[in-house]
Structures are given as structure tokens and as C-alpha cells.
PDB file of N, CA and C in Angstrom:
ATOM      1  N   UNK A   1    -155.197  47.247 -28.189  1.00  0.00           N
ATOM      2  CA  UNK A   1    -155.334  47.275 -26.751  1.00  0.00           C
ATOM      3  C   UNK A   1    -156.498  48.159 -26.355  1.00  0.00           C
ATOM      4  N   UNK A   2    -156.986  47.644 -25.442  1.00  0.00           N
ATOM      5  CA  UNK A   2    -158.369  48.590 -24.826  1.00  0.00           C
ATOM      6  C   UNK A   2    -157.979  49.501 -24.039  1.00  0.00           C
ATOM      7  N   UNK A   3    -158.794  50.550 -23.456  1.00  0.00           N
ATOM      8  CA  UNK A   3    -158.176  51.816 -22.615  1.00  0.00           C
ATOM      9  C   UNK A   3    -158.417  51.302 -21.551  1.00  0.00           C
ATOM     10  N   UNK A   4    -158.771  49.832 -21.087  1.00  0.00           N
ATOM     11  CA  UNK A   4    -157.864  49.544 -19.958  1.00  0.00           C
ATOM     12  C   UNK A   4    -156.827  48.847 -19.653  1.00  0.00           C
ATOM     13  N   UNK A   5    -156.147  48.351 -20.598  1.00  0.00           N
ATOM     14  CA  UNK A   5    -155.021  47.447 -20.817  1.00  0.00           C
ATOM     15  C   UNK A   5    -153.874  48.307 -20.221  1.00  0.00           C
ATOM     16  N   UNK A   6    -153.116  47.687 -19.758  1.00  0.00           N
ATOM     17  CA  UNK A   6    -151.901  48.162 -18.764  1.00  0.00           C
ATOM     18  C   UNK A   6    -150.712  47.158 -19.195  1.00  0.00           C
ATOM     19  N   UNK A   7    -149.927  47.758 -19.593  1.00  0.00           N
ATOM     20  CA  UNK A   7    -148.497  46.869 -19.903  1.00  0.00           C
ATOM     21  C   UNK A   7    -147.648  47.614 -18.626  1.00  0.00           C
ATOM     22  N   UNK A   8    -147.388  46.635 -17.609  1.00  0.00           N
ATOM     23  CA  UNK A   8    -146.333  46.978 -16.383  1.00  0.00           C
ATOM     24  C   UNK A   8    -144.835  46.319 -16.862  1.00  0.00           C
ATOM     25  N   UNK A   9    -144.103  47.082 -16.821  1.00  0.00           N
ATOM     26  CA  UNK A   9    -142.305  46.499 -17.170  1.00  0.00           C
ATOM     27  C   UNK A   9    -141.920  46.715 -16.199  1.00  0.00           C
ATOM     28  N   UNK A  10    -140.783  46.483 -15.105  1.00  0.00           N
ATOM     29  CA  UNK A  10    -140.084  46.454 -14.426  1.00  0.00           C
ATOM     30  C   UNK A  10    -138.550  45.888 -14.707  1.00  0.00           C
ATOM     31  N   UNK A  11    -137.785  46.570 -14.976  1.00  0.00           N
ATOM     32  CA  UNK A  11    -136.156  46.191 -15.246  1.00  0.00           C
ATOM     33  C   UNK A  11    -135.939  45.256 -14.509  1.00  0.00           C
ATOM     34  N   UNK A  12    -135.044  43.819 -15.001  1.00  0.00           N
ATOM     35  CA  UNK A  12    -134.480  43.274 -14.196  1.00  0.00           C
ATOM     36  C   UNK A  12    -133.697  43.699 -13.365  1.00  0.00           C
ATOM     37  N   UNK A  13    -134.292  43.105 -11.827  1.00  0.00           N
ATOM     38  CA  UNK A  13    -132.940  43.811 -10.602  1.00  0.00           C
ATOM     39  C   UNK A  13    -131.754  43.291 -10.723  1.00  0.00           C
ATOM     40  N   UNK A  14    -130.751  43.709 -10.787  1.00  0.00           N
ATOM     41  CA  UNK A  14    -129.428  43.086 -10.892  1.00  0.00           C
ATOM     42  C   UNK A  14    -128.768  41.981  -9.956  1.00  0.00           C
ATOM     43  N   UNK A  15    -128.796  40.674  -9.828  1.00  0.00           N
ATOM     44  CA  UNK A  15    -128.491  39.495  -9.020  1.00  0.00           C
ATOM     45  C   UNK A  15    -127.111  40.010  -8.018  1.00  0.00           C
ATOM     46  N   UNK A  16    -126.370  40.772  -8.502  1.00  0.00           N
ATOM     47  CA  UNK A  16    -124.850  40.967  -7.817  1.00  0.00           C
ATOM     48  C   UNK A  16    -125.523  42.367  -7.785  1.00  0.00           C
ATOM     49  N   UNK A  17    -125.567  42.579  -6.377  1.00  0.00           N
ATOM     50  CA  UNK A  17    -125.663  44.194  -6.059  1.00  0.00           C
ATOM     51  C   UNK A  17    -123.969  44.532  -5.564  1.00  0.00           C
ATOM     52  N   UNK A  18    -123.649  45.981  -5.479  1.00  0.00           N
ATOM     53  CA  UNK A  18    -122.474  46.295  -4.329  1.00  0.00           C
ATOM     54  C   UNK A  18    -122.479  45.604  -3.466  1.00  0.00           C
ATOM     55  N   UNK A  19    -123.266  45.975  -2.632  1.00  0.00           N
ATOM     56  CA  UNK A  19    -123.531  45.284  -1.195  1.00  0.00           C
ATOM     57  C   UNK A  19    -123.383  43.743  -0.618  1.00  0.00           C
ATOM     58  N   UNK A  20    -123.701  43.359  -1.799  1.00  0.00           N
ATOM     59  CA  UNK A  20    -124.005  41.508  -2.011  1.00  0.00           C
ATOM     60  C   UNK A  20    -121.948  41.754  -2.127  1.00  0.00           C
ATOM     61  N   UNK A  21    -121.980  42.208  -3.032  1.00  0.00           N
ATOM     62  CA  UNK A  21    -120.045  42.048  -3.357  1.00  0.00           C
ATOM     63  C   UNK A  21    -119.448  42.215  -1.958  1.00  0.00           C
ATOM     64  N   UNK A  22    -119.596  43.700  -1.810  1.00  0.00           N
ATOM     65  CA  UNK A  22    -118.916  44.110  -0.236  1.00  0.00           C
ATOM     66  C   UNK A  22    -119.075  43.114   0.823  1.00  0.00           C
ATOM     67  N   UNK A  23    -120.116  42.640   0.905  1.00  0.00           N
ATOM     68  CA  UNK A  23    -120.269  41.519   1.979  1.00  0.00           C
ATOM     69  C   UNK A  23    -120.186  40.085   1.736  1.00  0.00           C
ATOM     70  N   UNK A  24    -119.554  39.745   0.169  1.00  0.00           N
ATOM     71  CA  UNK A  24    -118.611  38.389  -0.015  1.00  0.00           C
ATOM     72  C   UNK A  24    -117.573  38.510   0.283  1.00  0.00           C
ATOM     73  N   UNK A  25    -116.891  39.941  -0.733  1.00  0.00           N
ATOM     74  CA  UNK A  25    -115.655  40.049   0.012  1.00  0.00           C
ATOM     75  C   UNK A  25    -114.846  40.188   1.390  1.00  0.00           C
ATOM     76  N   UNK A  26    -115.929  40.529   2.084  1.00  0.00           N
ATOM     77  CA  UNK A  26    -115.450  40.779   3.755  1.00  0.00           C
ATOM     78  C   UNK A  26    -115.305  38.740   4.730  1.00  0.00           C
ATOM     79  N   UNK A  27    -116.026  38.315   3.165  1.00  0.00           N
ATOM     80  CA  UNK A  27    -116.000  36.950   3.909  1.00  0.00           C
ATOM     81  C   UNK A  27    -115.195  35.651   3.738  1.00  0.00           C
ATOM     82  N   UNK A  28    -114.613  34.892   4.678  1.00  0.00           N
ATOM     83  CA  UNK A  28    -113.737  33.579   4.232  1.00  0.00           C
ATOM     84  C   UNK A  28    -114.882  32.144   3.854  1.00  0.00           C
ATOM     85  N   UNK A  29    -115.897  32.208   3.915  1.00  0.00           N
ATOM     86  CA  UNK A  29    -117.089  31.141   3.920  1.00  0.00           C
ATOM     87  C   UNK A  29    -118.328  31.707   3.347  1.00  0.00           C
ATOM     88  N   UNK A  30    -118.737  30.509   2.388  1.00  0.00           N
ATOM     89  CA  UNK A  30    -119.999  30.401   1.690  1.00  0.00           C
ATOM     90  C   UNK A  30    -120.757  29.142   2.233  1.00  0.00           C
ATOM     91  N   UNK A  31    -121.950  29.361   2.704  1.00  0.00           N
ATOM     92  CA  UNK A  31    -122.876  27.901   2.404  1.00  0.00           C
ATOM     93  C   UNK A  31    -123.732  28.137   1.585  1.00  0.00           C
ATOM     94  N   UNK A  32    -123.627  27.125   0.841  1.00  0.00           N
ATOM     95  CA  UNK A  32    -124.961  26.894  -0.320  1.00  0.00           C
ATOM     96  C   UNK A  32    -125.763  25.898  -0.194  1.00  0.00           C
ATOM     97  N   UNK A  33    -126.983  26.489   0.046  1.00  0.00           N
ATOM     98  CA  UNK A  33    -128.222  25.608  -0.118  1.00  0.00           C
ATOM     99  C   UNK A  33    -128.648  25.343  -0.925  1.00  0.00           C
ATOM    100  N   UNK A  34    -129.119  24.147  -1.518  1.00  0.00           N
ATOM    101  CA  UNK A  34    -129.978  23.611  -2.591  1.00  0.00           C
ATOM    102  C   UNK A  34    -130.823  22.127  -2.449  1.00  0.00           C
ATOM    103  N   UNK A  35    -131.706  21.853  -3.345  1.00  0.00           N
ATOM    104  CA  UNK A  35    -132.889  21.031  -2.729  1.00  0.00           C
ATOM    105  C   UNK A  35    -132.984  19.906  -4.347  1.00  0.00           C
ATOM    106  N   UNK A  36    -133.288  18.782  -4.066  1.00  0.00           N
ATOM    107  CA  UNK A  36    -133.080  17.945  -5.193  1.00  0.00           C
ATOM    108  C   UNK A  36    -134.317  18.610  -6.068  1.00  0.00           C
ATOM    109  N   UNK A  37    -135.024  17.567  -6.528  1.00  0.00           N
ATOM    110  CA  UNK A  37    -136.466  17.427  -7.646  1.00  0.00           C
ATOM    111  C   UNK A  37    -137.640  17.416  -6.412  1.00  0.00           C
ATOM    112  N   UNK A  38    -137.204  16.199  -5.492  1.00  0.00           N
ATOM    113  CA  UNK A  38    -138.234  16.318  -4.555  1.00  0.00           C
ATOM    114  C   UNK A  38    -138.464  17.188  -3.216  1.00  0.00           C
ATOM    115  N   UNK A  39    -137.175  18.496  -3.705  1.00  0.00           N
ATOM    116  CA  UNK A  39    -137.414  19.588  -1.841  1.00  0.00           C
ATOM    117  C   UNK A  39    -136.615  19.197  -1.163  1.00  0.00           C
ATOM    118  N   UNK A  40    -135.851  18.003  -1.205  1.00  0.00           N
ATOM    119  CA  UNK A  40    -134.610  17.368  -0.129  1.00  0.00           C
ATOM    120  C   UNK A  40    -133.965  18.449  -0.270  1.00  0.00           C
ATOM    121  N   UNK A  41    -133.680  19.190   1.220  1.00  0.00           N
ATOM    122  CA  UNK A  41    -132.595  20.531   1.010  1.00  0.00           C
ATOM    123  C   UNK A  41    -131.073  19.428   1.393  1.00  0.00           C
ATOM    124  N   UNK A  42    -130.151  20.294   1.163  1.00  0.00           N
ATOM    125  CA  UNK A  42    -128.455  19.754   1.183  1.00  0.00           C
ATOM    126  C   UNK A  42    -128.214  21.342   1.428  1.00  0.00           C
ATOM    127  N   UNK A  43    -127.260  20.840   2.022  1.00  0.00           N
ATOM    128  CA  UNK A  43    -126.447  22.607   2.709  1.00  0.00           C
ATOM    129  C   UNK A  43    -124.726  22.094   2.182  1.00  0.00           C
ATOM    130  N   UNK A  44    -124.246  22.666   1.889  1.00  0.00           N
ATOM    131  CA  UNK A  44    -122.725  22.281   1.668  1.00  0.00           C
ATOM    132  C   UNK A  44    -121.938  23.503   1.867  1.00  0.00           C
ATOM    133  N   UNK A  45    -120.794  23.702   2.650  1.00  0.00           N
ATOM    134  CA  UNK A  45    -119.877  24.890   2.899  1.00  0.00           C
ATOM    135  C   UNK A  45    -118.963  25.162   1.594  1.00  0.00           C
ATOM    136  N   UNK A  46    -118.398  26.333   1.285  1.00  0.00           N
ATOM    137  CA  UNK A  46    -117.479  26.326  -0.053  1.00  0.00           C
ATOM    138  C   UNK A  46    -116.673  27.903   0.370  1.00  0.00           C
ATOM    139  N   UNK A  47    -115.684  27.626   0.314  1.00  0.00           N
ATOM    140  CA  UNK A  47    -114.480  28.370   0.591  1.00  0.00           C
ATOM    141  C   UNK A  47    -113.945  29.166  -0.902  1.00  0.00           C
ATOM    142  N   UNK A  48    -114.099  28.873  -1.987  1.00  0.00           N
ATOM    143  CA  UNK A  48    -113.632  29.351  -3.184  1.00  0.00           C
ATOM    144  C   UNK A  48    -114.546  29.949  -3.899  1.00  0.00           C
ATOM    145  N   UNK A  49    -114.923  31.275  -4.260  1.00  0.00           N
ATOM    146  CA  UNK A  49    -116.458  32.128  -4.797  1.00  0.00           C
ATOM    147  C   UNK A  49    -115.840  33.528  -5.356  1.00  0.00           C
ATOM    148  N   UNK A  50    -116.158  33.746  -5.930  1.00  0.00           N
ATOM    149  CA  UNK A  50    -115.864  34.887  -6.898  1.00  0.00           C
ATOM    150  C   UNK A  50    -117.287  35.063  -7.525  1.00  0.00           C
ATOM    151  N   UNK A  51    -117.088  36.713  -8.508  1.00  0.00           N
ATOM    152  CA  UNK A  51    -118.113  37.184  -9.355  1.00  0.00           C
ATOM    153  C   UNK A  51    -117.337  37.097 -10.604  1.00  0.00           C
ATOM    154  N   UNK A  52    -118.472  36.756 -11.460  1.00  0.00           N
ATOM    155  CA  UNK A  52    -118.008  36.998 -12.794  1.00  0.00           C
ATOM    156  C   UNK A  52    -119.277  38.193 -13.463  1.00  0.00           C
ATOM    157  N   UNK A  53    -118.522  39.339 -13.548  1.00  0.00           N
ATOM    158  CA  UNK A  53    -119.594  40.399 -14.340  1.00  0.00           C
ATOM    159  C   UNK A  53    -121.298  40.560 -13.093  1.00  0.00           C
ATOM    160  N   UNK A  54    -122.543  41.386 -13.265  1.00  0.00           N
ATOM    161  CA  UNK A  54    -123.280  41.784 -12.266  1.00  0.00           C
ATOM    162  C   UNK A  54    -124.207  40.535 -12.386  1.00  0.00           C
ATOM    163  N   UNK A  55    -123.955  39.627 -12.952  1.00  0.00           N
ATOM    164  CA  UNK A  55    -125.409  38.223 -12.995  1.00  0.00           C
ATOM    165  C   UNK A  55    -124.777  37.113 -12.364  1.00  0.00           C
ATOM    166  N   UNK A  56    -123.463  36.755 -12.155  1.00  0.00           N
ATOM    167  CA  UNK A  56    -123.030  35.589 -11.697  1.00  0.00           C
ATOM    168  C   UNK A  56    -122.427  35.831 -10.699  1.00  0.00           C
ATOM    169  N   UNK A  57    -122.042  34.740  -9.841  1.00  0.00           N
ATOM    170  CA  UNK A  57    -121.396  34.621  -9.109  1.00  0.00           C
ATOM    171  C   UNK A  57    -120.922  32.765  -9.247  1.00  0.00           C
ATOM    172  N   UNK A  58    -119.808  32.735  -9.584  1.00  0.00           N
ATOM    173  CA  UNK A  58    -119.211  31.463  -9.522  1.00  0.00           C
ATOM    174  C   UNK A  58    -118.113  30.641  -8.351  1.00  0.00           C
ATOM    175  N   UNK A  59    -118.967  29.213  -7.963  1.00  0.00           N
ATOM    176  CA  UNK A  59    -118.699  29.004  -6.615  1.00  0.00           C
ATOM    177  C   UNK A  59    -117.880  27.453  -6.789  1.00  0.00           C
ATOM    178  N   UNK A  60    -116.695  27.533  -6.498  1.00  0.00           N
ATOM    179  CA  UNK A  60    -115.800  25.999  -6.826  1.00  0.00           C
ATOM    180  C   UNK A  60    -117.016  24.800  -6.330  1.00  0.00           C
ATOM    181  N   UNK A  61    -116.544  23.912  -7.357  1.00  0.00           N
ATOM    182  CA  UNK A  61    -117.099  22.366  -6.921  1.00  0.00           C
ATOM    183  C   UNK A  61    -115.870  21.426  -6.925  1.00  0.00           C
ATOM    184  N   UNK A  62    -115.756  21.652  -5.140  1.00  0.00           N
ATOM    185  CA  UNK A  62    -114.980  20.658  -4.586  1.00  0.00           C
ATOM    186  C   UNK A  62    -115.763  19.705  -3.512  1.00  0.00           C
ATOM    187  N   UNK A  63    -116.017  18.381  -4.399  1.00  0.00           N
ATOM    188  CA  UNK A  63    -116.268  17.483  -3.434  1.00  0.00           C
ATOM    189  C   UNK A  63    -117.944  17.904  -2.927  1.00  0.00           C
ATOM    190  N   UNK A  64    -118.897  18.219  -4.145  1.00  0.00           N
ATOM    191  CA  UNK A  64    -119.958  18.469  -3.911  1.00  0.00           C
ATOM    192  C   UNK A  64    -120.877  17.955  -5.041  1.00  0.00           C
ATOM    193  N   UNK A  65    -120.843  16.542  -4.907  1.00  0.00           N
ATOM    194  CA  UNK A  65    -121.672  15.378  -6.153  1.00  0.00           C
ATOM    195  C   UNK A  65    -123.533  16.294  -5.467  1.00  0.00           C
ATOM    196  N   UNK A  66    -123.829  16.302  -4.375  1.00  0.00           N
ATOM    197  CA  UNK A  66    -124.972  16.701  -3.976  1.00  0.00           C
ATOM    198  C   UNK A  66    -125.706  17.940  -4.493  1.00  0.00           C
ATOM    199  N   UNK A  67    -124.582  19.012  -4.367  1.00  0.00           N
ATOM    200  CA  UNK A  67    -124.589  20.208  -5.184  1.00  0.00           C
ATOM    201  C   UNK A  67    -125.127  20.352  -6.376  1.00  0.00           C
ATOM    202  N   UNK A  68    -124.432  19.740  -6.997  1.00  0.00           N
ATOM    203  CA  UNK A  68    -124.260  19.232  -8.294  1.00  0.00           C
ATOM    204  C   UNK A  68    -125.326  18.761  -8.871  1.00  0.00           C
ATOM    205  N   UNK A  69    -125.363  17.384  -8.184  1.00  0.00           N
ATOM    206  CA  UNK A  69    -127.140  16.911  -9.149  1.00  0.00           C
ATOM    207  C   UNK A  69    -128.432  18.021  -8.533  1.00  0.00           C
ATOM    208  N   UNK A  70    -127.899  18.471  -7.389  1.00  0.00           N
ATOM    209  CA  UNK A  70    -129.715  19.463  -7.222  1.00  0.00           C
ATOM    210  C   UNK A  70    -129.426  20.426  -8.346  1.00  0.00           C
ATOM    211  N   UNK A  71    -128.676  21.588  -8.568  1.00  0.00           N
ATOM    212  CA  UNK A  71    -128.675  22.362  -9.258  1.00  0.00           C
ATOM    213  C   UNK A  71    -128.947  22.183 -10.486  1.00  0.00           C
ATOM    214  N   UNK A  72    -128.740  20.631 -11.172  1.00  0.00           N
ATOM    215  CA  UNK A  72    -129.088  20.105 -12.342  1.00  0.00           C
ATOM    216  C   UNK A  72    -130.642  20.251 -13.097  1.00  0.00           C
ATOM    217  N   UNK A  73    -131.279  19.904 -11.395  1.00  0.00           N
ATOM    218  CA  UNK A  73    -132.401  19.531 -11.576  1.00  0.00           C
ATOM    219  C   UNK A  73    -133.732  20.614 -10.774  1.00  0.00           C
ATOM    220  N   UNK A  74    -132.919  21.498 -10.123  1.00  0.00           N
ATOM    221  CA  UNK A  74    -133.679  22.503  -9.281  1.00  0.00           C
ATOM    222  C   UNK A  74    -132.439  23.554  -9.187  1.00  0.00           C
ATOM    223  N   UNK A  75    -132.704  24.792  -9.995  1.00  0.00           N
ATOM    224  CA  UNK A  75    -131.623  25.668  -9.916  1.00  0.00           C
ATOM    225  C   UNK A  75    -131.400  26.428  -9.248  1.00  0.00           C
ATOM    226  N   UNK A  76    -132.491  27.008  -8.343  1.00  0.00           N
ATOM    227  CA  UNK A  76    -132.936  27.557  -7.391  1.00  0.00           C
ATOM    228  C   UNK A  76    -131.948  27.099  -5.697  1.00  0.00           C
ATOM    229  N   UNK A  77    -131.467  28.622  -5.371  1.00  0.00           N
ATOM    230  CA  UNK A  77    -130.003  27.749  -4.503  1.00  0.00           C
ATOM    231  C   UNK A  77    -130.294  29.127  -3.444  1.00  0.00           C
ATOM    232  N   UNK A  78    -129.686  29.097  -2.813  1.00  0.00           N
ATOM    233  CA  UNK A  78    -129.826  30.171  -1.767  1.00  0.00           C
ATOM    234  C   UNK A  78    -128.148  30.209  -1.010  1.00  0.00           C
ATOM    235  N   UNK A  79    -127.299  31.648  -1.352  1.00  0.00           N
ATOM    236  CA  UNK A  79    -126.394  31.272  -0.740  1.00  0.00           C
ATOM    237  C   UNK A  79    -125.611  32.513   0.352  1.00  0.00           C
ATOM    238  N   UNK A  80    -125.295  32.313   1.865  1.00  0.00           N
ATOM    239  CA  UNK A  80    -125.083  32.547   2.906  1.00  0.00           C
ATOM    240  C   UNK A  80    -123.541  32.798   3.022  1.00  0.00           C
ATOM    241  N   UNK A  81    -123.524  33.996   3.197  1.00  0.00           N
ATOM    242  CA  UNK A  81    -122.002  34.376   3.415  1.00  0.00           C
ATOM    243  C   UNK A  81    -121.461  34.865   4.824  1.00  0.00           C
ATOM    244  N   UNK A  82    -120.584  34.104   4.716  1.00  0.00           N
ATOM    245  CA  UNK A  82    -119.911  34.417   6.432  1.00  0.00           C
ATOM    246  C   UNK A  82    -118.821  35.192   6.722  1.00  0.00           C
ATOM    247  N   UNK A  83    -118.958  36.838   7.792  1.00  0.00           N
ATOM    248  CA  UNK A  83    -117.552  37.037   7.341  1.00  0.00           C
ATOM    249  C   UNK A  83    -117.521  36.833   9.298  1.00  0.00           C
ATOM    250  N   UNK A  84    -116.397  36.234   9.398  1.00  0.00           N
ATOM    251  CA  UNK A  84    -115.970  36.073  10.618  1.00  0.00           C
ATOM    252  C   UNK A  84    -114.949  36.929  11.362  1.00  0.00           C
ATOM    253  N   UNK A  85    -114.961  37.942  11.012  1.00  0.00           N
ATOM    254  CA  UNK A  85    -114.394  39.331  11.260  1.00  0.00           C
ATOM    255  C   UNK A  85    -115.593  40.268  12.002  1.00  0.00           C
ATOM    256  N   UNK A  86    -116.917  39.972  11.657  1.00  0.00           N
ATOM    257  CA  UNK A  86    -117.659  40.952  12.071  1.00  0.00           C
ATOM    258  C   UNK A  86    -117.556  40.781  13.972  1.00  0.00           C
TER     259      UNK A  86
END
């Protein structure tokens, strides 16, 4: 390496923060967004979501064929928690 070579690391940030938890748990509703191969977004609501350990979060597939094939093919999802208490 030359004396200007720079190796930058940065730790992976952890996907499940507290906060992310505290504010599923305060909630009865999830929507999850996701987008096929070609960007078609699909929004679908999901009532059943839990964490498994600080990288996952696992979300029932009821009655979500749409879900399903985007995530297959575009994993990239974005998901919105509702607590209706606030």
C-alpha cells in the first residue's frame, strides 16, 4: 500500500435498533412496501411481525402472492409501523 492508501471500515449498523423494537411493539399494524423487477411498488398491510435476534424481523405471509414474488426478485422493502395509540 502507498502512504496514501486509506482502508475506511465502518461496522455494520445493526438493522433492529431499540427504538425500531420499541416502536413495533407499541404497534397493532405493519405496511410493507415492495416493488417488482420493474419498480412496480405494491403496499400490503400485515398484522403479524415479530423480531428474530438484531438482523431480522419476520413478517406473516397471509394472502400476499404480491409480496412474495417482489421480494423474490427485489429484496429491498421498506416497512411502516403504526401504533394507533399515539
Amino acid at each position: 500500500m502507498g502512504a496514501c492508501d486509506t482502508i475506511l471500515y465502518a461496522p455494520p449498523m445493526p438493522l433492529v435498533t431499540p427504538e425500531l423494537m420499541k416502536n413495533a411493539r407499541n404497534s397493532v399494524l405493519c405496511w410493507l412496501a415492495s416493488a417488482d423487477a420493474r419498480g412496480q411498488p405494491n403496499v400490503s398491510p400485515k398484522e403479524i411481525f415479530t423480531f428474530y435476534g438484531a438482523e431480522h424481523l419476520l413478517i406473516a405471509n397471509i394472502a400476499s402472492p404480491n409480496s412474495v414474488r417482489n421480494i423474490a426478485v427485489n429484496p429491498r422493502v421498506c416497512v411502516s409501523f403504526i401504533d394507533v395509540f399515539v
